[in-house]
C-alpha atoms as a PDB file:
ATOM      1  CA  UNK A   1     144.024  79.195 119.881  1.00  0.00           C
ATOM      2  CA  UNK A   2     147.141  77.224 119.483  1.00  0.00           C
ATOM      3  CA  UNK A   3     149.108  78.957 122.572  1.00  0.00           C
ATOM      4  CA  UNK A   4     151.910  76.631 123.509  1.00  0.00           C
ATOM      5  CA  UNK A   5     152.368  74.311 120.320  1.00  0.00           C
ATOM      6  CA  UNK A   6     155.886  73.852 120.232  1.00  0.00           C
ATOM      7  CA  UNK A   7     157.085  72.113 117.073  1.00  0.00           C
ATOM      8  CA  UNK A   8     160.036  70.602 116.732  1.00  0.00           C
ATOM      9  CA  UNK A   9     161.690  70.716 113.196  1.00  0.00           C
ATOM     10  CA  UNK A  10     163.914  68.166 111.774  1.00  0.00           C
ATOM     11  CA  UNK A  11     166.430  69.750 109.488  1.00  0.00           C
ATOM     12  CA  UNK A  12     166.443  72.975 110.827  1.00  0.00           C
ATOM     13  CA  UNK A  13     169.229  74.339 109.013  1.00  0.00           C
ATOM     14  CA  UNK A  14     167.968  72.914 105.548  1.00  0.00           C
ATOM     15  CA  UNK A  15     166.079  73.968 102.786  1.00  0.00           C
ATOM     16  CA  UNK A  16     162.912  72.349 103.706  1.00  0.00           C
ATOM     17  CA  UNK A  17     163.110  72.925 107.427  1.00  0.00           C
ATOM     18  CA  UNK A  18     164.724  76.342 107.461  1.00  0.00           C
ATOM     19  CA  UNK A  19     161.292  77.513 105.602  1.00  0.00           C
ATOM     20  CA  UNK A  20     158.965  76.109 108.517  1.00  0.00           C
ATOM     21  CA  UNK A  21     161.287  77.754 111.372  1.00  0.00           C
ATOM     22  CA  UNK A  22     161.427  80.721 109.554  1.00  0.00           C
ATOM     23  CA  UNK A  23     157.321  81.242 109.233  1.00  0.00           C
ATOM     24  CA  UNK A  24     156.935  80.082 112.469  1.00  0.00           C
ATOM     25  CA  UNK A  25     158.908  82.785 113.927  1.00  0.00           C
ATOM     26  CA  UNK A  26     157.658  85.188 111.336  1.00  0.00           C
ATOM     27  CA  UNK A  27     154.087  85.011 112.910  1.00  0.00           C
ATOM     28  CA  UNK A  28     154.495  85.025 116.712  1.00  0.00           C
ATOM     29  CA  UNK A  29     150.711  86.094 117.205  1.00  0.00           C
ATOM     30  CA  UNK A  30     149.956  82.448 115.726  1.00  0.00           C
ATOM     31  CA  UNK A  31     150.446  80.436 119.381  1.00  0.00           C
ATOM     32  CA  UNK A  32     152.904  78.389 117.607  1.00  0.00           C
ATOM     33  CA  UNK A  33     156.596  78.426 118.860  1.00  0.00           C
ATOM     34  CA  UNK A  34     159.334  76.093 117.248  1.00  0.00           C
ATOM     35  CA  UNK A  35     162.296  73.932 118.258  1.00  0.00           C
ATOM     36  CA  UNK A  36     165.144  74.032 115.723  1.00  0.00           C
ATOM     37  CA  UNK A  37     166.720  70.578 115.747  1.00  0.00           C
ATOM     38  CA  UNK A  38     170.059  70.232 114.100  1.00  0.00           C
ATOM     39  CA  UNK A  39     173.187  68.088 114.329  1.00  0.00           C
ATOM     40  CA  UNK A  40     175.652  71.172 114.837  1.00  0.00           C
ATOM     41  CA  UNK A  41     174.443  73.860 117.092  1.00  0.00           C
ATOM     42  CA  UNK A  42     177.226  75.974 116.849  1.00  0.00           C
ATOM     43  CA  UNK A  43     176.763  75.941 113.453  1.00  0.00           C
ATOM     44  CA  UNK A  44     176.513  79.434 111.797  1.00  0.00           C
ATOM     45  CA  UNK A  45     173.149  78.880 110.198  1.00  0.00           C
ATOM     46  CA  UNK A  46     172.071  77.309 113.693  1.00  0.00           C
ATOM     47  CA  UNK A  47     173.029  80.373 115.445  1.00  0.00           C
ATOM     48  CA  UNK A  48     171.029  82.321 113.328  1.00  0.00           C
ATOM     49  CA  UNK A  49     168.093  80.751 114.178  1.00  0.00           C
ATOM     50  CA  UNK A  50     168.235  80.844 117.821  1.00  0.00           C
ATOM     51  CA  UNK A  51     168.839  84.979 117.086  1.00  0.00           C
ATOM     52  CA  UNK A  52     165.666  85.179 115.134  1.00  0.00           C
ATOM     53  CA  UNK A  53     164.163  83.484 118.309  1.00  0.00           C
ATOM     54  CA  UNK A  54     164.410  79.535 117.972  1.00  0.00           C
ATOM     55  CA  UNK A  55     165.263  77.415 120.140  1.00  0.00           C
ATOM     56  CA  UNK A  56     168.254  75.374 118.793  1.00  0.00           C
ATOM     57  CA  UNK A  57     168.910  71.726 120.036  1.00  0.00           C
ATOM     58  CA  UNK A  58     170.816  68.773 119.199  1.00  0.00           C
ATOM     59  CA  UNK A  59     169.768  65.811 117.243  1.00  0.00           C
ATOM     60  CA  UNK A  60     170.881  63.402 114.951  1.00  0.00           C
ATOM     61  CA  UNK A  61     168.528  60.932 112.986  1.00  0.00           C
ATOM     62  CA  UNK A  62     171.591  58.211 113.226  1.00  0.00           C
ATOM     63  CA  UNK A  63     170.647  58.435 117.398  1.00  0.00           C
ATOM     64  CA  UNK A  64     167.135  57.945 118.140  1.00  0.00           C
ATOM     65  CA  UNK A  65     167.478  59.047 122.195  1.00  0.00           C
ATOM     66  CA  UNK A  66     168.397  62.220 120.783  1.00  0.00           C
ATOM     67  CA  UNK A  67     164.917  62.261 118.110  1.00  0.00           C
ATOM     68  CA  UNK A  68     163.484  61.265 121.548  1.00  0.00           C
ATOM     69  CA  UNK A  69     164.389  64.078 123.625  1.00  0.00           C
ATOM     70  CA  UNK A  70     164.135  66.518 121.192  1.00  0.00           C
ATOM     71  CA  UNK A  71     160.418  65.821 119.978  1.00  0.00           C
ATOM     72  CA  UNK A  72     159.814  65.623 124.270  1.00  0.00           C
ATOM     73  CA  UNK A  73     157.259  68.323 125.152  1.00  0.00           C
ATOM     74  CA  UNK A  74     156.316  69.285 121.739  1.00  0.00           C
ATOM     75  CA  UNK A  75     152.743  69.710 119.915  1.00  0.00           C
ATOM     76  CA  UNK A  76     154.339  68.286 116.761  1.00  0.00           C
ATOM     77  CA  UNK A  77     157.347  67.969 114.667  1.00  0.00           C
ATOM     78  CA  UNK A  78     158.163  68.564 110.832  1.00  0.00           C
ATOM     79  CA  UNK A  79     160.009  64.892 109.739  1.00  0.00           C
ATOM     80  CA  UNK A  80     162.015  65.086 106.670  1.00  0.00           C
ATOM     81  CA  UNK A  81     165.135  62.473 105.776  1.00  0.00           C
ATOM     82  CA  UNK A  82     168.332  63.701 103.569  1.00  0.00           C
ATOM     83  CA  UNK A  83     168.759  61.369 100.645  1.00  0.00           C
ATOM     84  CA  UNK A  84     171.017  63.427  98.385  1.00  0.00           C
ATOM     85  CA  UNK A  85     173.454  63.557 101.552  1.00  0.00           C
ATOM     86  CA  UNK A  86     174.161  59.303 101.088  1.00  0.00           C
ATOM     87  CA  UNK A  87     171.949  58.159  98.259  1.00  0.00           C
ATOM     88  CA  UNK A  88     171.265  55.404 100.735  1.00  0.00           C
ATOM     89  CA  UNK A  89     167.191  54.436 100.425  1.00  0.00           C
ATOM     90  CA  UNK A  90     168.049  51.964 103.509  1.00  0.00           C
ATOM     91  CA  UNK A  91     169.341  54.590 105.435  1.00  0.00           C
ATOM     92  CA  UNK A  92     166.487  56.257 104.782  1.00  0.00           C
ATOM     93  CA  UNK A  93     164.263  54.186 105.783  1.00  0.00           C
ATOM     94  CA  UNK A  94     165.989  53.715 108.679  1.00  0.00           C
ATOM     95  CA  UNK A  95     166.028  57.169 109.496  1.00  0.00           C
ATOM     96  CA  UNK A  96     162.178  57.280 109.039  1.00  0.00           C
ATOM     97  CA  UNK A  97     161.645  54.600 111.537  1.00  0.00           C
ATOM     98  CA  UNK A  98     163.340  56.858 113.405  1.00  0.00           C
ATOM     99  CA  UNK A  99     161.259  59.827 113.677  1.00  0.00           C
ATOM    100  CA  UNK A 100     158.194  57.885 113.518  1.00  0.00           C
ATOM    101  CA  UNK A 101     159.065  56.161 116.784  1.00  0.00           C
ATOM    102  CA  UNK A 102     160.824  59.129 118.504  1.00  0.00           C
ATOM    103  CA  UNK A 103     157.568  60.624 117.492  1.00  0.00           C
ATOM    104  CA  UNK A 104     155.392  57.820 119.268  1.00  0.00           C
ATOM    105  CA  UNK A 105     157.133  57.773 122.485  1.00  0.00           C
ATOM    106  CA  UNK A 106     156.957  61.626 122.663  1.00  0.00           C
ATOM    107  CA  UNK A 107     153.160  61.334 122.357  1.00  0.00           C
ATOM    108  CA  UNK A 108     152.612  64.159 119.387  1.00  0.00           C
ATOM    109  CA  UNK A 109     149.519  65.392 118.531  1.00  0.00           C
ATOM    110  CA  UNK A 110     150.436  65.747 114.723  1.00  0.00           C
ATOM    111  CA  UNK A 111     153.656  64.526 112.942  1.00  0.00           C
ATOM    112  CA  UNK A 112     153.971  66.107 109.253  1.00  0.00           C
ATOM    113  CA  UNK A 113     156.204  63.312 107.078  1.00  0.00           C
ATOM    114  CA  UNK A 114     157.886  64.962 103.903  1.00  0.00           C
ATOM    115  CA  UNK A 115     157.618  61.981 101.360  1.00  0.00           C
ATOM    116  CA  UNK A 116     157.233  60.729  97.707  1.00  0.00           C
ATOM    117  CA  UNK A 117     155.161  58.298  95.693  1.00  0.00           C
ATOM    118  CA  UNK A 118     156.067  54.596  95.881  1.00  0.00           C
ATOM    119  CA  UNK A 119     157.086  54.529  92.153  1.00  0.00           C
ATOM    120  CA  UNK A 120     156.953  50.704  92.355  1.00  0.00           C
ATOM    121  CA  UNK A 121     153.013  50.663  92.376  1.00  0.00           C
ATOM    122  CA  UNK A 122     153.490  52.887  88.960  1.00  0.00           C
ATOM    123  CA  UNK A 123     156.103  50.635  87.475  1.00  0.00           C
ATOM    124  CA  UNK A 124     156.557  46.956  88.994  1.00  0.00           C
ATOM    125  CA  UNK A 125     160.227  45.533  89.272  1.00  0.00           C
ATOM    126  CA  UNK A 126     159.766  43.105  86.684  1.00  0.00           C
ATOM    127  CA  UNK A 127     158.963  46.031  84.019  1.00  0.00           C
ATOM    128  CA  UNK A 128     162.633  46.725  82.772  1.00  0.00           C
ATOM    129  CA  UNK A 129     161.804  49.537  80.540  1.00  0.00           C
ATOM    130  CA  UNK A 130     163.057  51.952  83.501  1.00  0.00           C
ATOM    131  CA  UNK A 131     165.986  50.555  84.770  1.00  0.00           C
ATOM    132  CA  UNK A 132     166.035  48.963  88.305  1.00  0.00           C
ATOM    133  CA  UNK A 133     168.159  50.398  90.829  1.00  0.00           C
ATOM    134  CA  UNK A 134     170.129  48.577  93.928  1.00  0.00           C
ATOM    135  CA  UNK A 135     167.952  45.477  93.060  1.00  0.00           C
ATOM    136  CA  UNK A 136     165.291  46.742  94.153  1.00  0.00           C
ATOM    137  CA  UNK A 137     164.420  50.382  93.627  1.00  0.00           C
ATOM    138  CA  UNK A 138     163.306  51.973  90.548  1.00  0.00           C
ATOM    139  CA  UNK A 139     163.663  55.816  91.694  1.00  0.00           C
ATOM    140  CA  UNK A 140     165.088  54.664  95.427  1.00  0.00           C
ATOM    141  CA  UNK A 141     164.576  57.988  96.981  1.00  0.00           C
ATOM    142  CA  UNK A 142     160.448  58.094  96.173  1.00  0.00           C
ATOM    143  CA  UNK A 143     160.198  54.638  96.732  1.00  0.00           C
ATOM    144  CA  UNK A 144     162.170  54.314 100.166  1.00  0.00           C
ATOM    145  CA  UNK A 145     160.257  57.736 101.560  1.00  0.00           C
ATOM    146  CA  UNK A 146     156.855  55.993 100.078  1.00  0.00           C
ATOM    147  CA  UNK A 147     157.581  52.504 101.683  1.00  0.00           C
ATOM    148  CA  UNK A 148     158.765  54.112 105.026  1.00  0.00           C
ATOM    149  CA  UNK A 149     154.356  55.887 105.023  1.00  0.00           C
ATOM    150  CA  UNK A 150     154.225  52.653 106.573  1.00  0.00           C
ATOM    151  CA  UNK A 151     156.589  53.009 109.479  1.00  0.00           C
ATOM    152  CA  UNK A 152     154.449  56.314 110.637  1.00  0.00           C
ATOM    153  CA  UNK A 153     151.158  54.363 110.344  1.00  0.00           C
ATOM    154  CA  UNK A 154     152.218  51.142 112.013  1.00  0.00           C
ATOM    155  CA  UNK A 155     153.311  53.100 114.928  1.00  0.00           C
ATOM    156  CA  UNK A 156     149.715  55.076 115.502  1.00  0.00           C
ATOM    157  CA  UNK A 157     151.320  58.404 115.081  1.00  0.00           C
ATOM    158  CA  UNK A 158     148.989  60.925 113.785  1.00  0.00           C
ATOM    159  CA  UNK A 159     150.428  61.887 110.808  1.00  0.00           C
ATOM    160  CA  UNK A 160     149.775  64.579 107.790  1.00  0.00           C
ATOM    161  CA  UNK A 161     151.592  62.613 104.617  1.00  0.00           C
ATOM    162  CA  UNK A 162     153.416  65.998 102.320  1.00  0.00           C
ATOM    163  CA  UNK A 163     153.989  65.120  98.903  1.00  0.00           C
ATOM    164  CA  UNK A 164     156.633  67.305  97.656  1.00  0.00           C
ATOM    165  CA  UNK A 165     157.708  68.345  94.463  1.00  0.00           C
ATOM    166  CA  UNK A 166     160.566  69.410  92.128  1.00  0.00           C
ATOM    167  CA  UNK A 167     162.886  71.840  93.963  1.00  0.00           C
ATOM    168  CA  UNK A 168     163.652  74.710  91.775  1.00  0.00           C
ATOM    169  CA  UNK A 169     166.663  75.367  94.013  1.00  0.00           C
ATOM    170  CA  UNK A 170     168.453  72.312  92.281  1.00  0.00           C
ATOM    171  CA  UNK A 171     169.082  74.828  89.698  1.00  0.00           C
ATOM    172  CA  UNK A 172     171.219  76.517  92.181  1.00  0.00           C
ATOM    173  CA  UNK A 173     172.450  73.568  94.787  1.00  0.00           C
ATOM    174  CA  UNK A 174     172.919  70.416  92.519  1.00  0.00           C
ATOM    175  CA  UNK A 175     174.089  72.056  89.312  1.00  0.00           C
ATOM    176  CA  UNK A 176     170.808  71.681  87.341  1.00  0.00           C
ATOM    177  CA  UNK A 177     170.911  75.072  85.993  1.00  0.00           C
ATOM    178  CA  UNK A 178     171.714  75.927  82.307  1.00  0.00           C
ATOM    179  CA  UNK A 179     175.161  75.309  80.998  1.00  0.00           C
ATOM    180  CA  UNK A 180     176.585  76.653  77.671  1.00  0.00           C
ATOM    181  CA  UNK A 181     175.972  74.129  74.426  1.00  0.00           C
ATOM    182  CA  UNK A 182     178.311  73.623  71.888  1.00  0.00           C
ATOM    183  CA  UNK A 183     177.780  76.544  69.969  1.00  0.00           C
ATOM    184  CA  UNK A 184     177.807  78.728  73.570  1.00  0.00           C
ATOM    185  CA  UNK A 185     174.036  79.104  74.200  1.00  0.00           C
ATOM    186  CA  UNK A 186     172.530  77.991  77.050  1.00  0.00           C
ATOM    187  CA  UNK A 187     170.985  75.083  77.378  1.00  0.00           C
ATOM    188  CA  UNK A 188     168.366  73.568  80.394  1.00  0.00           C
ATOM    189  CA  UNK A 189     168.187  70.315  80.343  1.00  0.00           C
ATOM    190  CA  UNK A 190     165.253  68.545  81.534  1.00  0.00           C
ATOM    191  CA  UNK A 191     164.310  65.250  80.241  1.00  0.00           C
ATOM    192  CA  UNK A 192     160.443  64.962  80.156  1.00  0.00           C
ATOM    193  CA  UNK A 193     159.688  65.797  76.687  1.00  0.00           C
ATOM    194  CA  UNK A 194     156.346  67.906  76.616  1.00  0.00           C
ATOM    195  CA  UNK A 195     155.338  66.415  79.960  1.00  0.00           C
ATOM    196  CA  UNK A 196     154.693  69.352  83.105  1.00  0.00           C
ATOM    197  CA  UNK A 197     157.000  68.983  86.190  1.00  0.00           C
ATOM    198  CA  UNK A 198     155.563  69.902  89.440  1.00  0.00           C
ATOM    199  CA  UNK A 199     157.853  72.260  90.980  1.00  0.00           C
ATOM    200  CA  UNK A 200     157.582  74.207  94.082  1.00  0.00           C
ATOM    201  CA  UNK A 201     160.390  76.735  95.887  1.00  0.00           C
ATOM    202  CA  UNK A 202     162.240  75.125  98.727  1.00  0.00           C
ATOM    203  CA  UNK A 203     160.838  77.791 100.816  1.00  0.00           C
ATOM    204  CA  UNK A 204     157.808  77.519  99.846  1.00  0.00           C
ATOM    205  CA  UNK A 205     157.599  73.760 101.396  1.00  0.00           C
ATOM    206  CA  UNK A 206     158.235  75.413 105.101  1.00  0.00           C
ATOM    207  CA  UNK A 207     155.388  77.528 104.637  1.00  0.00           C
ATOM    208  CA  UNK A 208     153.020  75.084 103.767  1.00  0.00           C
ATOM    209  CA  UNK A 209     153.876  72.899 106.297  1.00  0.00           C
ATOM    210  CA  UNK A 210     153.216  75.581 108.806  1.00  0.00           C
ATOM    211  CA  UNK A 211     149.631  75.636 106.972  1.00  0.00           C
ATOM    212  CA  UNK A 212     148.976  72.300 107.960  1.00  0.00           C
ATOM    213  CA  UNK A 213     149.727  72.488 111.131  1.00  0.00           C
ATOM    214  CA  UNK A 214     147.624  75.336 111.898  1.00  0.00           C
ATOM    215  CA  UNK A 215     144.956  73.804 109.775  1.00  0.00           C
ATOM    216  CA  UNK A 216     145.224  71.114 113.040  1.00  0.00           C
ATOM    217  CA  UNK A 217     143.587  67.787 112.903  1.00  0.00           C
ATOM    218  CA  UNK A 218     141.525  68.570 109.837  1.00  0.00           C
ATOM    219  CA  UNK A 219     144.722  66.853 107.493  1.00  0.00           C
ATOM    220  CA  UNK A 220     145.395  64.046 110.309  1.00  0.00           C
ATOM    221  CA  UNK A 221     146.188  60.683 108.299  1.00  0.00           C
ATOM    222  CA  UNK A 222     145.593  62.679 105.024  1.00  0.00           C
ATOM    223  CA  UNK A 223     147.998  62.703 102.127  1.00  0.00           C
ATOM    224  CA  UNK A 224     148.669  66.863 101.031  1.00  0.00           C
ATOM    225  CA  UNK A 225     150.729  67.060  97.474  1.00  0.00           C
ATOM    226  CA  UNK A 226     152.179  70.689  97.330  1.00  0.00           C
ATOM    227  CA  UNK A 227     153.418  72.573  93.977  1.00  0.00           C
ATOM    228  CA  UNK A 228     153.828  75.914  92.817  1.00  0.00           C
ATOM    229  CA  UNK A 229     153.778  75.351  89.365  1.00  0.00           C
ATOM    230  CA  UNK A 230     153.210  72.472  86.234  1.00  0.00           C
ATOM    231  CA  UNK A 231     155.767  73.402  83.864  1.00  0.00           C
ATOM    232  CA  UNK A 232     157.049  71.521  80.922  1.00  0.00           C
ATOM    233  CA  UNK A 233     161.203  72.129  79.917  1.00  0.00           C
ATOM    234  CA  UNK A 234     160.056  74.308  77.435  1.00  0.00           C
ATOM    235  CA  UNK A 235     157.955  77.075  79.340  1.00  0.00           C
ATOM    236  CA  UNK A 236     160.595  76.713  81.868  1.00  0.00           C
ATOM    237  CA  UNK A 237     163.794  77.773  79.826  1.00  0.00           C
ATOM    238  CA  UNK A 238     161.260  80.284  78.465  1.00  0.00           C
ATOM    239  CA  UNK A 239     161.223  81.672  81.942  1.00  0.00           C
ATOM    240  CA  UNK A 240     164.857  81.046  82.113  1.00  0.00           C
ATOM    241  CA  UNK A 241     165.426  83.345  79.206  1.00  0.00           C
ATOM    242  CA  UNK A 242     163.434  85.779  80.342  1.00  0.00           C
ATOM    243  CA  UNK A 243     164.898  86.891  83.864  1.00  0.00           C
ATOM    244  CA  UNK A 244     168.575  85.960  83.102  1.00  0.00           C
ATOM    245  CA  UNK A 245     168.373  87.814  80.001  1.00  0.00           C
ATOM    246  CA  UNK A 246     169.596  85.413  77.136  1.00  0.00           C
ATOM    247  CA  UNK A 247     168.480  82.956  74.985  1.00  0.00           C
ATOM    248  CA  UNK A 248     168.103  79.605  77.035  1.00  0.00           C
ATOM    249  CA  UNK A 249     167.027  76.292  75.078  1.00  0.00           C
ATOM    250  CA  UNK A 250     165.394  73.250  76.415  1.00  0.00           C
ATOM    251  CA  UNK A 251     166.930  70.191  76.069  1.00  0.00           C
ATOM    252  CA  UNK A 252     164.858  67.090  76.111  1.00  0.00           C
ATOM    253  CA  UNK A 253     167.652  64.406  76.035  1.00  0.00           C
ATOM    254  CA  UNK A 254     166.767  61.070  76.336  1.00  0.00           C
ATOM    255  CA  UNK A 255     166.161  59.296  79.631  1.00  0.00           C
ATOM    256  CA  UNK A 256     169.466  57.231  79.372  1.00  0.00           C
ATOM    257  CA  UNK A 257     171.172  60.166  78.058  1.00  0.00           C
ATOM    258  CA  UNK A 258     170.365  61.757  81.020  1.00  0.00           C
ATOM    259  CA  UNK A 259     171.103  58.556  82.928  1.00  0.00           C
ATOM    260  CA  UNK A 260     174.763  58.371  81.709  1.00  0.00           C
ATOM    261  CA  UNK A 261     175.493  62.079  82.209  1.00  0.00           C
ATOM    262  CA  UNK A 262     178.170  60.467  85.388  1.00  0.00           C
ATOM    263  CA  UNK A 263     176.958  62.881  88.309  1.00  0.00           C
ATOM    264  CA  UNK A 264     176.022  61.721  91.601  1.00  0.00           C
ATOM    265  CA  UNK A 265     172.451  60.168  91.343  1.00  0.00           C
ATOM    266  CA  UNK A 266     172.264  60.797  87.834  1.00  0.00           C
ATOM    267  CA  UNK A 267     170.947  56.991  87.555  1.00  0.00           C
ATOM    268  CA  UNK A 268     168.181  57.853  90.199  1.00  0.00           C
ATOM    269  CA  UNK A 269     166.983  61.225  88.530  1.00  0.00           C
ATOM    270  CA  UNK A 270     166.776  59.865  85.323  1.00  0.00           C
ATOM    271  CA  UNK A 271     164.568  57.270  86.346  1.00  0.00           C
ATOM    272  CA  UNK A 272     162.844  60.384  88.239  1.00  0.00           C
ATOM    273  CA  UNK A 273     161.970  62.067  85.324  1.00  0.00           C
ATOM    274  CA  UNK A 274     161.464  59.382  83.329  1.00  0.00           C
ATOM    275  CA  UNK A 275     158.621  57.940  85.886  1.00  0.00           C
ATOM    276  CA  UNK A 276     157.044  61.335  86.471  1.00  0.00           C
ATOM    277  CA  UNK A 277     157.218  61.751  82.501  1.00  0.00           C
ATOM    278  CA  UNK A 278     155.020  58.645  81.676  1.00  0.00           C
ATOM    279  CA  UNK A 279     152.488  59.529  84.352  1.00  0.00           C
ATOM    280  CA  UNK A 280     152.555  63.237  84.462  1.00  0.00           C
ATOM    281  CA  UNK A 281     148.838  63.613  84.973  1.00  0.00           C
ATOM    282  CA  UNK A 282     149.206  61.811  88.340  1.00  0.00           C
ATOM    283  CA  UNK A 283     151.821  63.523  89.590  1.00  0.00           C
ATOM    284  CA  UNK A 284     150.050  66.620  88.636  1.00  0.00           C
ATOM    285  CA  UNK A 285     146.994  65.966  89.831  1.00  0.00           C
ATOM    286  CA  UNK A 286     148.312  64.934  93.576  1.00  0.00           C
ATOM    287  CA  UNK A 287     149.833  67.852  93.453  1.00  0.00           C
ATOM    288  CA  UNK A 288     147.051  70.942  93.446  1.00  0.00           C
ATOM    289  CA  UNK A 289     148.408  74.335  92.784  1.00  0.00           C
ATOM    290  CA  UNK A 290     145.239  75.684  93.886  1.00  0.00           C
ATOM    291  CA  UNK A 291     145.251  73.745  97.345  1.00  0.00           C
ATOM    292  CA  UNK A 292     149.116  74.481  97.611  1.00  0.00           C
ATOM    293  CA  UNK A 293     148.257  78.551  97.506  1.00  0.00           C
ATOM    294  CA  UNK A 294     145.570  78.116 100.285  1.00  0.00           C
ATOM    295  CA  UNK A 295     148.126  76.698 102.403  1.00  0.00           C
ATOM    296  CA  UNK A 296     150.747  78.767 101.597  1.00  0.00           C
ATOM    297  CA  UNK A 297     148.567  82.767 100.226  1.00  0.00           C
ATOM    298  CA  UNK A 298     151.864  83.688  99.475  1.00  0.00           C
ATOM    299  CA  UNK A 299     153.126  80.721  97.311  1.00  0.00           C
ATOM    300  CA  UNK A 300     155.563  81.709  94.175  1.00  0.00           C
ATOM    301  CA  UNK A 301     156.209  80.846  91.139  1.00  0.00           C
ATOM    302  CA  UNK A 302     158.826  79.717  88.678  1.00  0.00           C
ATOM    303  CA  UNK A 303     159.215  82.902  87.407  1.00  0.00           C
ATOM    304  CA  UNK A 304     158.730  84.961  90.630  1.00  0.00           C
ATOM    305  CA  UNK A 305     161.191  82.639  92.246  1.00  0.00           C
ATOM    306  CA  UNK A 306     163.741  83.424  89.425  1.00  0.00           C
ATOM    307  CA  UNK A 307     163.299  86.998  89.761  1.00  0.00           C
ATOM    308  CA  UNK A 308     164.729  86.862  93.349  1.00  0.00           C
ATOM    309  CA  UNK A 309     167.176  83.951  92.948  1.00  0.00           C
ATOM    310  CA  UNK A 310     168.535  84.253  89.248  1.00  0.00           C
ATOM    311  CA  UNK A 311     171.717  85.386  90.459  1.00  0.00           C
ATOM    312  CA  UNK A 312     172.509  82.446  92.406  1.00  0.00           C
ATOM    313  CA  UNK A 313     172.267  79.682  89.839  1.00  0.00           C
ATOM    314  CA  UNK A 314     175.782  78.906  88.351  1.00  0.00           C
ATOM    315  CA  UNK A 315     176.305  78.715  84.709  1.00  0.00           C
ATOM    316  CA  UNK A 316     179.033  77.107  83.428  1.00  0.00           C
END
């Protein structure tokens, strides 16, 4: 039995951590109890939690005494950074150092970091056909989560390495959703040509972290890629068309198209797609569908995670 495991989750309030809090308190016959860490308490999504049952505490991944005393006395913790908060990769890496040594001096059993690929190993520096970012990045926000692996490893924590995927919720949270062409039909724009996206539902990544943990040691200093779904554009706006009831296209601009569209990170997602384009059979394969669902039984997909969340994507 797992009576007692406390695990502490970083990110409570967020997509990714919300997910694992909530299962956790969905199954209270599991032994497993969870500690919602979060920088605002009083927060109205933090108080939430600690009315389904959580227990809410402070922490800040800027202040590692407070990573410190919130991991104290737990079984494990769920580590995630915020990227898309600073579009910083040294601040993320610095955050990861973080948890990985607030994680060490707390003594956990079993650490589960949220990361990416290294895309660096994929495409070196010195290959300029995708543009190099901050000197030394080519998609910073996979390469400073797959450089900061280290950080967890150097410090002896036992650690389950989660490779995530696409977030669908991007439709809804970072304005990826269709938007009305020039002749008023909607277009998605997604720019991997025929290559399939791995793509998973935020909520979705909470639940199979809770997986993992109850799988126990059996993942220890294993690397886990989770998806719900390989999807090219197409088949997605397919989808699209389908549950929001009119014609959506694909749009397959270029990779500097995409790169010049002038929104925050739009530099680092083109590179994004344009990495997990050229090597879409290795992102694909790390990232089992099959081995997601027996994780997560109730795993969605694109289209079943449309059917419930269609009317929260903006269109403009």
């Amino acid at each position: 039995m797992a009576e007692g495991k406390k695990i502490a989750v970083v990110g409570a309030t967020g997509l990714q951590g919300g997910g694992l809090v909530r299962a956790i308190l969905a199954e209270k016959s599991s032994g497993f109890t969870v500690r919602a860490l979060t920088r605002d308490p009083e927060s109205e999504k933090a108080k939430e939690l600690a009315q389904l049952g959580a227990e809410v505490v402070k922490a800040d991944l800027d202040s590692g005494p407070s990573l410190r005393l919130a991991f104290d006395g737990c079984y494990g913790a769920f580590c995630v950074t915020f990227f898309t908060e600073h579009f910083n990769p040294e601040k993320e890496m610095l955050h990861a150092v973080a948890l990985a040594q607030a994680a060490k001096q707390a003594g956990l059993k079993h650490a589960i970091w949220s990361t990416c690929e290294d895309t660096r190993k994929l495409v070196p520096l010195t290959d300029d056909h995708v543009p190099t970012l901050m000197g030394k990045f080519k998609v910073p926000q996979f390469d400073a989560k797959g450089e900061a692996n280290k950080a967890f490893t150097q410090f002896g924590v036992p650690t389950t390495f989660m490779l995530n995927s696409f977030f669908w919720d991007n439709l809804i949270y970072l304005g990826m959703g269709p938007k009305k062409g020039a002749d008023g039909t909607l277009e998605f724009t997604l720019p991997m040509g025929d290559s399939k996206l791995p793509g998973i539902a935020a909520e979705d990544i909470g639940k199979c972290a809770f997986g993992i943990f109850r799988k126990g040691f059996d993942l220890l200093g294993k690397t886990v890629g989770i998806s719900g779904e390989h999807l090219t554009g197409a088949q997605m706006a397919i989808l699209l068309s389908k549950e929001l009831g009119q014609e959506v296209r694909h749009d397959a601009m270029s990779h500097e198209q995409y790169r010049n569209l002038g929104f925050p990170g739009a530099e680092e997602f083109g590179n994004m797609f344009q990495v997990m384009q050229e090597f879409d059979q290795e992102f694909c394969r790390a990232r089992s569908v099959e081995g997601t669902r027996e994780l997560n039984p109730s795993l969605q997909s694109f289209g079943g995670w449309l059917a419930n969340n269609k009317d929260r994507i903006p269109i403009s």
